[in-house]
Structures are given as C-alpha cells and as structure tokens.
PDB file of N, CA and C in Angstrom:
ATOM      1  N   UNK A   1      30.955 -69.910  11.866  1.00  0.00           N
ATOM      2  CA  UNK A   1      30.569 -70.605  10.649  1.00  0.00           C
ATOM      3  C   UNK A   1      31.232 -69.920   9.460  1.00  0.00           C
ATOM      4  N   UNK A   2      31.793 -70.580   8.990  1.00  0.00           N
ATOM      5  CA  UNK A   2      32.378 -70.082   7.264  1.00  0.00           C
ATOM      6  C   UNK A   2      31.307 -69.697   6.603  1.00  0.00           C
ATOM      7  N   UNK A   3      31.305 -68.847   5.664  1.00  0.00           N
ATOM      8  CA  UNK A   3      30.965 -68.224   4.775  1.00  0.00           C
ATOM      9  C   UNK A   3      31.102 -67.619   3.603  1.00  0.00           C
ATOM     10  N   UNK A   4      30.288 -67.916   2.430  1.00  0.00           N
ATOM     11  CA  UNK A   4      31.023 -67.087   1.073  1.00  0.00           C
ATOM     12  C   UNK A   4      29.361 -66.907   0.182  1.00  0.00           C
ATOM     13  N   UNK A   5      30.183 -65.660  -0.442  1.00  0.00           N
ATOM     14  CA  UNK A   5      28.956 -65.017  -1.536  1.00  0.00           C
ATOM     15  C   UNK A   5      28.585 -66.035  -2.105  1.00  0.00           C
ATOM     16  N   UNK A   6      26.994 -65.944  -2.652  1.00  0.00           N
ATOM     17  CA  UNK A   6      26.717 -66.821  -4.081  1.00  0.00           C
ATOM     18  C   UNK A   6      27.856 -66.183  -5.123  1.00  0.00           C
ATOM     19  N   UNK A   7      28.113 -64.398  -5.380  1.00  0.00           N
ATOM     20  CA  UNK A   7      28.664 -64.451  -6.251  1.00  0.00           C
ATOM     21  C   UNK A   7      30.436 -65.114  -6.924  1.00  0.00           C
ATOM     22  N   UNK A   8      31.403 -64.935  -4.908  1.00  0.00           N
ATOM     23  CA  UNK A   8      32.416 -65.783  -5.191  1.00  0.00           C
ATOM     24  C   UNK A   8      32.319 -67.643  -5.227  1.00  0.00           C
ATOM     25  N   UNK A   9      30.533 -67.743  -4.898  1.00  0.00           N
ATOM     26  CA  UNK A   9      30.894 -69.539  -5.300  1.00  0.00           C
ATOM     27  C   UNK A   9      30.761 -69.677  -6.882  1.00  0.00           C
ATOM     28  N   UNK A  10      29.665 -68.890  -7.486  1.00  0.00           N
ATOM     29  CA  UNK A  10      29.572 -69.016  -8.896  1.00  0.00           C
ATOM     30  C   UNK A  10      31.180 -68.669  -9.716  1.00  0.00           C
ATOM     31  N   UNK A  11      31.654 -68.127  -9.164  1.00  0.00           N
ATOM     32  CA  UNK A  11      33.141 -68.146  -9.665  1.00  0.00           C
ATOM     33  C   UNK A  11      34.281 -69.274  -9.397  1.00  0.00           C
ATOM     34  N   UNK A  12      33.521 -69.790  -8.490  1.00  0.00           N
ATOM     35  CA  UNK A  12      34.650 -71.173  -8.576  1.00  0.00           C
ATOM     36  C   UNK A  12      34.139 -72.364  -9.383  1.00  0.00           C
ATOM     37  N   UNK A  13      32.766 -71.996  -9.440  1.00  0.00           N
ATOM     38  CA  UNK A  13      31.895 -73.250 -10.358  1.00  0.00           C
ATOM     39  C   UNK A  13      32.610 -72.962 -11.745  1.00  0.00           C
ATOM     40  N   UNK A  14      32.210 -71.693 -12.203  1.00  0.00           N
ATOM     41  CA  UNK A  14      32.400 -70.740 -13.690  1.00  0.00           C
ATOM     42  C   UNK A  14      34.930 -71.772 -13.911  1.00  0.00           C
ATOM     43  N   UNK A  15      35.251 -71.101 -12.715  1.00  0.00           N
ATOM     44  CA  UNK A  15      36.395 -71.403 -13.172  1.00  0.00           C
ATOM     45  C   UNK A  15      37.148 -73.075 -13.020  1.00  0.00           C
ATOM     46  N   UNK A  16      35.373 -74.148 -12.977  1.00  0.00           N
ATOM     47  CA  UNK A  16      35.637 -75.307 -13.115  1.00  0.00           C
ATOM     48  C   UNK A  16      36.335 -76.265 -11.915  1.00  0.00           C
ATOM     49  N   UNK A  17      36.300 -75.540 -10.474  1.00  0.00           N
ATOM     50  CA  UNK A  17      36.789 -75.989  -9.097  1.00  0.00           C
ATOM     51  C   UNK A  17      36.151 -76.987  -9.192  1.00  0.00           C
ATOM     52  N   UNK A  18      36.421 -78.173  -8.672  1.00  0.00           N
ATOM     53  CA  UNK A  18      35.500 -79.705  -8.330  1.00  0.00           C
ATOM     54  C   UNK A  18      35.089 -79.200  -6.726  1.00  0.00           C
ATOM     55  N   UNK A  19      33.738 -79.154  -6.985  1.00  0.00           N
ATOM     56  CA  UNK A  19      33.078 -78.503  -5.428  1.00  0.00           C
ATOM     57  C   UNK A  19      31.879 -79.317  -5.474  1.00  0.00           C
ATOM     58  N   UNK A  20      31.599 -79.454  -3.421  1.00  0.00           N
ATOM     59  CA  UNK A  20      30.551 -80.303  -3.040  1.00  0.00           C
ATOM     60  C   UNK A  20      29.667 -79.281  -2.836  1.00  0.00           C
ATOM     61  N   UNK A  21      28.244 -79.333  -3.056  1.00  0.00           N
ATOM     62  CA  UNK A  21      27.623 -78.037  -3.091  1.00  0.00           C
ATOM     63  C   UNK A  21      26.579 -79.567  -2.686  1.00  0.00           C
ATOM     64  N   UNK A  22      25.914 -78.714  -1.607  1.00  0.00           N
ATOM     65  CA  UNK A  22      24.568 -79.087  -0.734  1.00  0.00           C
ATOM     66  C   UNK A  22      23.506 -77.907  -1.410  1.00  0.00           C
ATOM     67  N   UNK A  23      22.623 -78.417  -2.294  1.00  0.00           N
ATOM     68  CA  UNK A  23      20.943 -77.446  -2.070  1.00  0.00           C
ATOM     69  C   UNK A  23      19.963 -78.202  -1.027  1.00  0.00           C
ATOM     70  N   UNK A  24      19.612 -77.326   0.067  1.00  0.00           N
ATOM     71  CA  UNK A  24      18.887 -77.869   1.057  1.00  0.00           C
ATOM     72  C   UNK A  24      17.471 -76.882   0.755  1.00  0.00           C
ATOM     73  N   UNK A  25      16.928 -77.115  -0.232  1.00  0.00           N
ATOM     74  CA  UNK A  25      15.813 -76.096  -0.563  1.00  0.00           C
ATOM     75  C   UNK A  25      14.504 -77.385  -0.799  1.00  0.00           C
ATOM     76  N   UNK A  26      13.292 -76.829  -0.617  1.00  0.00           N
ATOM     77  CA  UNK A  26      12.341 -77.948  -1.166  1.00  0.00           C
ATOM     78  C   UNK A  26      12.545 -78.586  -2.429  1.00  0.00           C
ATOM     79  N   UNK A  27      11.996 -79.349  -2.970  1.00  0.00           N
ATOM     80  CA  UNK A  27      11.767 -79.961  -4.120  1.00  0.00           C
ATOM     81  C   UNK A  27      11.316 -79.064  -5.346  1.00  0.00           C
ATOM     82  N   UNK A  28      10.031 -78.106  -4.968  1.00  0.00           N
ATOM     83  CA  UNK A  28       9.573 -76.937  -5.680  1.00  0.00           C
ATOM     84  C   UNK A  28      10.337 -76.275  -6.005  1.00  0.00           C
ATOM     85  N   UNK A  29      11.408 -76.025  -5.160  1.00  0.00           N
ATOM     86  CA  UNK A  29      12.130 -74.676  -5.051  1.00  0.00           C
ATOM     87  C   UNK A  29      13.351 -75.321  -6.105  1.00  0.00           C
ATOM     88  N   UNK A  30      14.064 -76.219  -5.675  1.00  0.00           N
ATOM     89  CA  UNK A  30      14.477 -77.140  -6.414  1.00  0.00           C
ATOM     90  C   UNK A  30      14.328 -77.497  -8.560  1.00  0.00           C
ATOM     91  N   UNK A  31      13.346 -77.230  -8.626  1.00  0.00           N
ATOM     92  CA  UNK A  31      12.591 -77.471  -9.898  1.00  0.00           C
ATOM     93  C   UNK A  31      12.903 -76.005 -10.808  1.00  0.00           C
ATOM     94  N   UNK A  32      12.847 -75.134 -10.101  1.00  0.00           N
ATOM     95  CA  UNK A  32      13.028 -73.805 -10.475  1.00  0.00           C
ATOM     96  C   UNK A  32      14.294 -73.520 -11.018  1.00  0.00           C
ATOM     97  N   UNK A  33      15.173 -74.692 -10.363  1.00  0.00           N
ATOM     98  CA  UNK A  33      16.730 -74.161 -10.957  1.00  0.00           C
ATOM     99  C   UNK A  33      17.503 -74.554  -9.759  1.00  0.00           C
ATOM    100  N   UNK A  34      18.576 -75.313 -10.305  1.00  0.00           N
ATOM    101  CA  UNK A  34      19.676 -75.568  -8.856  1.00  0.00           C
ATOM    102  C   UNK A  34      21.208 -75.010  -9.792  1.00  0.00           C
ATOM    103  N   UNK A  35      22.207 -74.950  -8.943  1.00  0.00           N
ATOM    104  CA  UNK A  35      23.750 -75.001  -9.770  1.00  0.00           C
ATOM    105  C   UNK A  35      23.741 -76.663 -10.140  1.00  0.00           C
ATOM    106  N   UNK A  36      24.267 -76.434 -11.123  1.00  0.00           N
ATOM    107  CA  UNK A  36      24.823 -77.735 -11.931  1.00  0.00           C
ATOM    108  C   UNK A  36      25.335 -78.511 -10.846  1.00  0.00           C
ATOM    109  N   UNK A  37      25.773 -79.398 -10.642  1.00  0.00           N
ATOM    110  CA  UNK A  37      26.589 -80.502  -9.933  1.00  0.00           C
ATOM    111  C   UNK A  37      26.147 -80.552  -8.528  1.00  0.00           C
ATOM    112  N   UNK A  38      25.023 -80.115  -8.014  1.00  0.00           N
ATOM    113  CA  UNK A  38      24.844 -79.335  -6.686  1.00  0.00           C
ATOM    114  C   UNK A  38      23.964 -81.110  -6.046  1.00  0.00           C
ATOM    115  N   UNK A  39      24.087 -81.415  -4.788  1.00  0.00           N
ATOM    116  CA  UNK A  39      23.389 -82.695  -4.539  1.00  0.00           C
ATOM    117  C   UNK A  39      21.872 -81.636  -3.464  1.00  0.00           C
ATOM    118  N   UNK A  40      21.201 -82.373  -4.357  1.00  0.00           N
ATOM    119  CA  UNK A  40      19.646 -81.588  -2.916  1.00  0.00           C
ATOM    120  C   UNK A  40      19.473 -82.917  -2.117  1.00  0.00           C
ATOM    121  N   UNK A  41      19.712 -82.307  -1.063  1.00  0.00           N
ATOM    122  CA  UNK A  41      18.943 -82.784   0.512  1.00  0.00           C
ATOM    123  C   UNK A  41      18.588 -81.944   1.103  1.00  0.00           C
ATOM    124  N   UNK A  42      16.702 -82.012   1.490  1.00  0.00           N
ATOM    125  CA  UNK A  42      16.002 -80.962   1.741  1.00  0.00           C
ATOM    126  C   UNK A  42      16.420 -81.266   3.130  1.00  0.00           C
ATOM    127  N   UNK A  43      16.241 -79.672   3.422  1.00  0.00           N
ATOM    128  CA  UNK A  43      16.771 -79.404   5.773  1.00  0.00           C
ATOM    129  C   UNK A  43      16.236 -80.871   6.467  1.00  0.00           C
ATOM    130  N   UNK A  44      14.923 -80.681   6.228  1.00  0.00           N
ATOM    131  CA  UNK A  44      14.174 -81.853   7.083  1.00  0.00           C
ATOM    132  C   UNK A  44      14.773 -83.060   6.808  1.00  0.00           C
ATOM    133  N   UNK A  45      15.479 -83.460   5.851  1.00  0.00           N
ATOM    134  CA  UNK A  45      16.081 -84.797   5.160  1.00  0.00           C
ATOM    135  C   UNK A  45      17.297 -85.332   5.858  1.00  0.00           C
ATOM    136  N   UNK A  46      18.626 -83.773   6.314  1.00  0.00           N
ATOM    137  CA  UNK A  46      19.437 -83.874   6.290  1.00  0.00           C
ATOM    138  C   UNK A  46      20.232 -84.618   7.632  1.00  0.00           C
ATOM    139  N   UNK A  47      19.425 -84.674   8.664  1.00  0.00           N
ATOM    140  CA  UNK A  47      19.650 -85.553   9.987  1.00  0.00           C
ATOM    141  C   UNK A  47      20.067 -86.999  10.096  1.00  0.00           C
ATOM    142  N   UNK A  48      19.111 -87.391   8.899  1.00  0.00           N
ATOM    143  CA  UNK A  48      19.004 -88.567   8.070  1.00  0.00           C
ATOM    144  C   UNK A  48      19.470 -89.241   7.288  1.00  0.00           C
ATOM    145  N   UNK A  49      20.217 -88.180   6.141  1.00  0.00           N
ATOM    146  CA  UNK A  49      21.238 -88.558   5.623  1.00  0.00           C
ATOM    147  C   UNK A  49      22.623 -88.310   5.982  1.00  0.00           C
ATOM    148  N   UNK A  50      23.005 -87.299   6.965  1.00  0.00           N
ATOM    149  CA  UNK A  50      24.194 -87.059   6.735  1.00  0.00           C
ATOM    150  C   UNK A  50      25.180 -87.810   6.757  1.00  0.00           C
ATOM    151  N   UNK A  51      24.823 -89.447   7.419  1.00  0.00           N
ATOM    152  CA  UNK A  51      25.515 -90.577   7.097  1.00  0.00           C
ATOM    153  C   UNK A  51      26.148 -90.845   5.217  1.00  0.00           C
ATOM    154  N   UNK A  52      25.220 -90.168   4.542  1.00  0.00           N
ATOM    155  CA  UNK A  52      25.613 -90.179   3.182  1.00  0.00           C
ATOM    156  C   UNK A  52      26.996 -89.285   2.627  1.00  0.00           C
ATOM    157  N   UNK A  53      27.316 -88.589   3.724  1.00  0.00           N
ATOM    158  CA  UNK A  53      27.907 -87.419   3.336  1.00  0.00           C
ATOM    159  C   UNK A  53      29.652 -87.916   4.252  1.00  0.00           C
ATOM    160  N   UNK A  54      30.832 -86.739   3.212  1.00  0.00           N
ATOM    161  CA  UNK A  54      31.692 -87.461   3.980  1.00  0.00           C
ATOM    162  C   UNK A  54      32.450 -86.407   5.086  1.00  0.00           C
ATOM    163  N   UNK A  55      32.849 -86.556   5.779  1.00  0.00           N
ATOM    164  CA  UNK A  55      32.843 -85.493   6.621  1.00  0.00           C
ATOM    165  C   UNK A  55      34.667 -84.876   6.684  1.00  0.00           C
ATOM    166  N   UNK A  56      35.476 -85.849   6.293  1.00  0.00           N
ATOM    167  CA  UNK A  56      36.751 -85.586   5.351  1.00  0.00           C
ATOM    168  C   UNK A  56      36.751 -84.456   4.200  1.00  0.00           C
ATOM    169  N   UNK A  57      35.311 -84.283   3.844  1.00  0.00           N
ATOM    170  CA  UNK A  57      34.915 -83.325   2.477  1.00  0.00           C
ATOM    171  C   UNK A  57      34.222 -82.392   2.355  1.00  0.00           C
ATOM    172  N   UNK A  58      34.980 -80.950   2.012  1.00  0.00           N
ATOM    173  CA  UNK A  58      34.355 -79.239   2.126  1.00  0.00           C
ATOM    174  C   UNK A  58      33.135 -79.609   1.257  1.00  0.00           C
ATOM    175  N   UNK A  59      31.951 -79.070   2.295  1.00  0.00           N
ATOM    176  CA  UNK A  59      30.474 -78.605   1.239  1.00  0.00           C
ATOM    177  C   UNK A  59      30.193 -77.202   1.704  1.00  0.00           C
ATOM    178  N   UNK A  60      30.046 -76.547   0.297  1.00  0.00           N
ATOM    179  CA  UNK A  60      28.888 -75.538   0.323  1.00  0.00           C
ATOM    180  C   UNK A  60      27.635 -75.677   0.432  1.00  0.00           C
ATOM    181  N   UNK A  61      27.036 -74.926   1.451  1.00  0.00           N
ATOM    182  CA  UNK A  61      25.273 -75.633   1.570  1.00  0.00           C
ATOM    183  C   UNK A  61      24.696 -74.184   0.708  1.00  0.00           C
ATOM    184  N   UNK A  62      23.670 -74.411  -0.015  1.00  0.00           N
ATOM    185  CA  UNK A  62      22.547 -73.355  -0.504  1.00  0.00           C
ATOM    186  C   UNK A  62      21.316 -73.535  -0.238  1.00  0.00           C
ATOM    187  N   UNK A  63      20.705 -72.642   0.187  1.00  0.00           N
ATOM    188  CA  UNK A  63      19.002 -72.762   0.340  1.00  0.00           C
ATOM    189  C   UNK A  63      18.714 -71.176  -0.696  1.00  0.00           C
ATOM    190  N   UNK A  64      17.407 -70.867  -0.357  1.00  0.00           N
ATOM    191  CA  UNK A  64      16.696 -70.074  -0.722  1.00  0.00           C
ATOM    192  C   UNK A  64      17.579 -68.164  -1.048  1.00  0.00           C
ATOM    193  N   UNK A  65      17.677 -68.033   0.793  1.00  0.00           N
ATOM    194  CA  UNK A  65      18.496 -67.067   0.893  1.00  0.00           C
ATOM    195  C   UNK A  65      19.507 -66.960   1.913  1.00  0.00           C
ATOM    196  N   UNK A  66      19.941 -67.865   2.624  1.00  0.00           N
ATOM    197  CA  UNK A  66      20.810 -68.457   3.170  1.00  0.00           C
ATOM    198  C   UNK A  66      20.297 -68.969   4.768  1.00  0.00           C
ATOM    199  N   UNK A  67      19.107 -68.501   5.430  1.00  0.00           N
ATOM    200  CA  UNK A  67      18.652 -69.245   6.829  1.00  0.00           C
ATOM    201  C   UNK A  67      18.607 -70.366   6.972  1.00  0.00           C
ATOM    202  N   UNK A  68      18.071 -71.310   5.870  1.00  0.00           N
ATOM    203  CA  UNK A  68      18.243 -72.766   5.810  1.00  0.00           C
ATOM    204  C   UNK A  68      19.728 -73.202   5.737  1.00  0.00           C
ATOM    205  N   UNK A  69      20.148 -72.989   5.096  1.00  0.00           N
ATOM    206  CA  UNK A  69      21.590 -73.159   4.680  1.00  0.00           C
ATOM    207  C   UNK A  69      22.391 -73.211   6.659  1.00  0.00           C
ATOM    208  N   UNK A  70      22.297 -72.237   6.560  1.00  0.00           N
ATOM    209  CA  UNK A  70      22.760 -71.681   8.096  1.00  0.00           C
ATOM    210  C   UNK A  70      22.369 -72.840   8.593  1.00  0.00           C
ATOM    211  N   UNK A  71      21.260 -73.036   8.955  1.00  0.00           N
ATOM    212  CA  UNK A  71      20.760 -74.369   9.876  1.00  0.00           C
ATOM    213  C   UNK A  71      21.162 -75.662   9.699  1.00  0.00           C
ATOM    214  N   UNK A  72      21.261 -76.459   8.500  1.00  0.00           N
ATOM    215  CA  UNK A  72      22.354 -77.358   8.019  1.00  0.00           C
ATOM    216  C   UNK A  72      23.856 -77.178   8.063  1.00  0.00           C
ATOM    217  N   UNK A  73      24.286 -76.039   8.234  1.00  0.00           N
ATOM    218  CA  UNK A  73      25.622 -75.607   8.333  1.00  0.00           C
ATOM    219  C   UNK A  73      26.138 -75.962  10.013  1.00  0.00           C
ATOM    220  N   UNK A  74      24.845 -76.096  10.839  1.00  0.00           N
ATOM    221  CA  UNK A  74      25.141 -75.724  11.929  1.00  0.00           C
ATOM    222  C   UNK A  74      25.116 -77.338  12.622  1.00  0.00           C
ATOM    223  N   UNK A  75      23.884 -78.065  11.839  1.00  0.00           N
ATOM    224  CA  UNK A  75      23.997 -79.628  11.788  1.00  0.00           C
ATOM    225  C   UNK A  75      24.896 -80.224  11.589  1.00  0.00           C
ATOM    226  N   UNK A  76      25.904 -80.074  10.455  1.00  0.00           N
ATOM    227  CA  UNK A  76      26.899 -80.609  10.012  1.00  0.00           C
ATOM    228  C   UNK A  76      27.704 -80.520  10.882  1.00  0.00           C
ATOM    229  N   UNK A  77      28.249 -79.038  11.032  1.00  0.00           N
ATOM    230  CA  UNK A  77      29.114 -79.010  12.086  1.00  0.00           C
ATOM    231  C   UNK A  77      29.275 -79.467  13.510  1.00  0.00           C
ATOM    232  N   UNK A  78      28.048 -79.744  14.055  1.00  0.00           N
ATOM    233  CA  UNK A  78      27.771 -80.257  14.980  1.00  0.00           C
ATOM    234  C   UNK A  78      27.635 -81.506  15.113  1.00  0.00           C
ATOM    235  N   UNK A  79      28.004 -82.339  13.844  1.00  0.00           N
ATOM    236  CA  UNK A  79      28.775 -83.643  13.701  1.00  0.00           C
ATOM    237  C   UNK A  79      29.924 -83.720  12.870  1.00  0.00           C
ATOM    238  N   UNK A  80      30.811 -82.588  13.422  1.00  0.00           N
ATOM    239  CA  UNK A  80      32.106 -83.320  12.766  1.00  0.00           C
ATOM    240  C   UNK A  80      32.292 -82.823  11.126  1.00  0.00           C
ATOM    241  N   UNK A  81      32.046 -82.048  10.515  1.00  0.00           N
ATOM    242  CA  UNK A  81      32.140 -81.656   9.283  1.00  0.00           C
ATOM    243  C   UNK A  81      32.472 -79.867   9.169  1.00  0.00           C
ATOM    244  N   UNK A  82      33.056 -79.585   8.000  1.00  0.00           N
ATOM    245  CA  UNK A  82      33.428 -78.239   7.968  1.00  0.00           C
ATOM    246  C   UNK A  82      32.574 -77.841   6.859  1.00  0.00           C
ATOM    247  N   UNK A  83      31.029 -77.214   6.925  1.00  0.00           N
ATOM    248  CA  UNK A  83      30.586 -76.760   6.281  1.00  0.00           C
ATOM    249  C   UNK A  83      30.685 -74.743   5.981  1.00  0.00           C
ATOM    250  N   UNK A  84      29.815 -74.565   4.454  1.00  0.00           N
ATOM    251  CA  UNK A  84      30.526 -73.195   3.874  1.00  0.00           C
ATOM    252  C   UNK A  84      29.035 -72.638   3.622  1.00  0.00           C
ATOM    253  N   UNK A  85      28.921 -71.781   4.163  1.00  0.00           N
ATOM    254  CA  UNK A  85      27.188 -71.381   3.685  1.00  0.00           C
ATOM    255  C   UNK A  85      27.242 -70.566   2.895  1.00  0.00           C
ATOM    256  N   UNK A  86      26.584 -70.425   2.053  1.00  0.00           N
ATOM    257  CA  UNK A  86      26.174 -69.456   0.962  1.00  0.00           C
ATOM    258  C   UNK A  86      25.606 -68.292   1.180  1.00  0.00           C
ATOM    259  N   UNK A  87      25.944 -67.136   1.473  1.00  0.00           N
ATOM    260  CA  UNK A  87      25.214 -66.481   2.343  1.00  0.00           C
ATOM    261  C   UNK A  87      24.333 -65.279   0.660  1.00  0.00           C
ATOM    262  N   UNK A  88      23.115 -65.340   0.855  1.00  0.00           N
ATOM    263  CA  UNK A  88      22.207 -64.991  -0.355  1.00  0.00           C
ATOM    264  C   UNK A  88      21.837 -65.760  -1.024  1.00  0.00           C
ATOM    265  N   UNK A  89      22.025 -67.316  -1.199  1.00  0.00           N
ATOM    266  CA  UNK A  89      21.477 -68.485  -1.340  1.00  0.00           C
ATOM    267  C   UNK A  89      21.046 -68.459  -3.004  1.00  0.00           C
ATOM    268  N   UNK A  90      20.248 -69.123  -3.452  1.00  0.00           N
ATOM    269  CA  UNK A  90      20.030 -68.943  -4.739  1.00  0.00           C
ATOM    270  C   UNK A  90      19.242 -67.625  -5.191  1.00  0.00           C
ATOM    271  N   UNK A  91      18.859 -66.846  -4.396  1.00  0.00           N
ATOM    272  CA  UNK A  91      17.825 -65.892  -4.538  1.00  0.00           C
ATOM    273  C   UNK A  91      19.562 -64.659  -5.326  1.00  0.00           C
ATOM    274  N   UNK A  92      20.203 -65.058  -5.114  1.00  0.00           N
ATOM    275  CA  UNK A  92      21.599 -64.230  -5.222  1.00  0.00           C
ATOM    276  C   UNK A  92      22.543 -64.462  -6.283  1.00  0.00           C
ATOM    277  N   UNK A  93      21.771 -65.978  -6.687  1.00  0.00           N
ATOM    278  CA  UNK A  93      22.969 -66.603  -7.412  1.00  0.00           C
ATOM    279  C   UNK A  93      22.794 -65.957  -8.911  1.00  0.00           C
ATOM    280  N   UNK A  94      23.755 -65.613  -9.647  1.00  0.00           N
ATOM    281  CA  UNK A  94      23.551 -65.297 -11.498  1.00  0.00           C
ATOM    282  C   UNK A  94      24.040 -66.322 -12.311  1.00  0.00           C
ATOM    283  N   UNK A  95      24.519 -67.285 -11.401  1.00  0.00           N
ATOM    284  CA  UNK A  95      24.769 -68.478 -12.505  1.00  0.00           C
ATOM    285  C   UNK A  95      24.040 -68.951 -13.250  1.00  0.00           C
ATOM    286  N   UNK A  96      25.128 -69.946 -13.992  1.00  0.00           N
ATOM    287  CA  UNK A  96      23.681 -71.126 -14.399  1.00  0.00           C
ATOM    288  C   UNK A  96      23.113 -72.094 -13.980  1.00  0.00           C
ATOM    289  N   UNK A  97      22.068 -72.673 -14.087  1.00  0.00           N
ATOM    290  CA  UNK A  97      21.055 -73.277 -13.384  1.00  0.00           C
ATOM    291  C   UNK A  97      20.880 -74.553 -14.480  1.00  0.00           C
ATOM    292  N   UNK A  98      20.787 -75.644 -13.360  1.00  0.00           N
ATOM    293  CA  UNK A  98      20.175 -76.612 -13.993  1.00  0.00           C
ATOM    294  C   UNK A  98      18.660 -76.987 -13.570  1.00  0.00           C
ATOM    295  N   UNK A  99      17.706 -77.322 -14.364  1.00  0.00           N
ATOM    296  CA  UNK A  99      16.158 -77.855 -13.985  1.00  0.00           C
ATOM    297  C   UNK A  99      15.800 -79.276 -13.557  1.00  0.00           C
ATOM    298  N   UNK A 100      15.560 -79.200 -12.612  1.00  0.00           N
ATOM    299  CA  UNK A 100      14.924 -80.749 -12.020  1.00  0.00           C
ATOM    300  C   UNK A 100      13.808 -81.207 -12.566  1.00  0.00           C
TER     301      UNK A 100
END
C-alpha cells in the first residue's frame, strides 16, 4: 500500500496540487475540521459508494490516525484503484481545516 505523511500531503495542498483526498472519518469527527477540498465518505459508506469514485484517479484517504484510512485503502484497491494513505491521519495534520 502507498503511503505519505499528513505532513508531505499538507505540502502539496499548501503548494496548490489539484488532489483527490478521501476523509473516511465519522461525521463528528468530520465537524471538527477536514482539509479543504477533501470529499468525506465515512468507512461504513465506502462499499457503497465507490461506484462514485473514479478509479483512473489518485486518492489520498484520511481518517483519524490512519487505521481507517488503511482499511479503505485496502477496499479500493481491491477494486481496481491506486489508493495513498495518510499515515497519522488528521490527528497529524497542521494544516488548514475547513468546518462542516
């Protein structure tokens, strides 16, 4: 499974990269603060949607502190997609945050 810091993804956000960023965190968790541009589909959701998703197209997944993440990382891939986990998840991140 690929992998990258919260701190080298906040640097590709910061230096304006057009990036697919998955938050697979609850709704609560969610509310607290996500990265800007980031799409939430909570874990339990993501079986369900991943028809929404394109599989031609790099996502970073984020959860909490990266176990969720991992587990959607492992979904995706296991249909056909090249997912990037966040490994320290938002608990890691110093960016900025947007509020739900």
């Amino acid at each position: 499974m690929k992998t990258i810091t919260a701190a080298e993804l906040q640097q590709k956000v910061e230096a304006g990269e057009k990036l697919n960023i998955i938050d697979v965190r609850e709704s609560d968790e969610v509310a607290a603060g996500m990265i800007p541009g980031a799409q939430h589909i909570v874990l339990g959701e993501l079986p369900g949607r991943t028809g929404e998703l394109d599989s031609s197209t790099e996502y970073y997944v984020v959860c909490h502190a990266g176990g969720r993440s991992a587990k959607a990382c492992e979904h995706l891939a296991s249909n056909g997609f090249s997912p990037i986990n966040v490994e320290g998840g938002m608990s890691s991140w110093r960016g900025e945050t947007v509020y739900g």
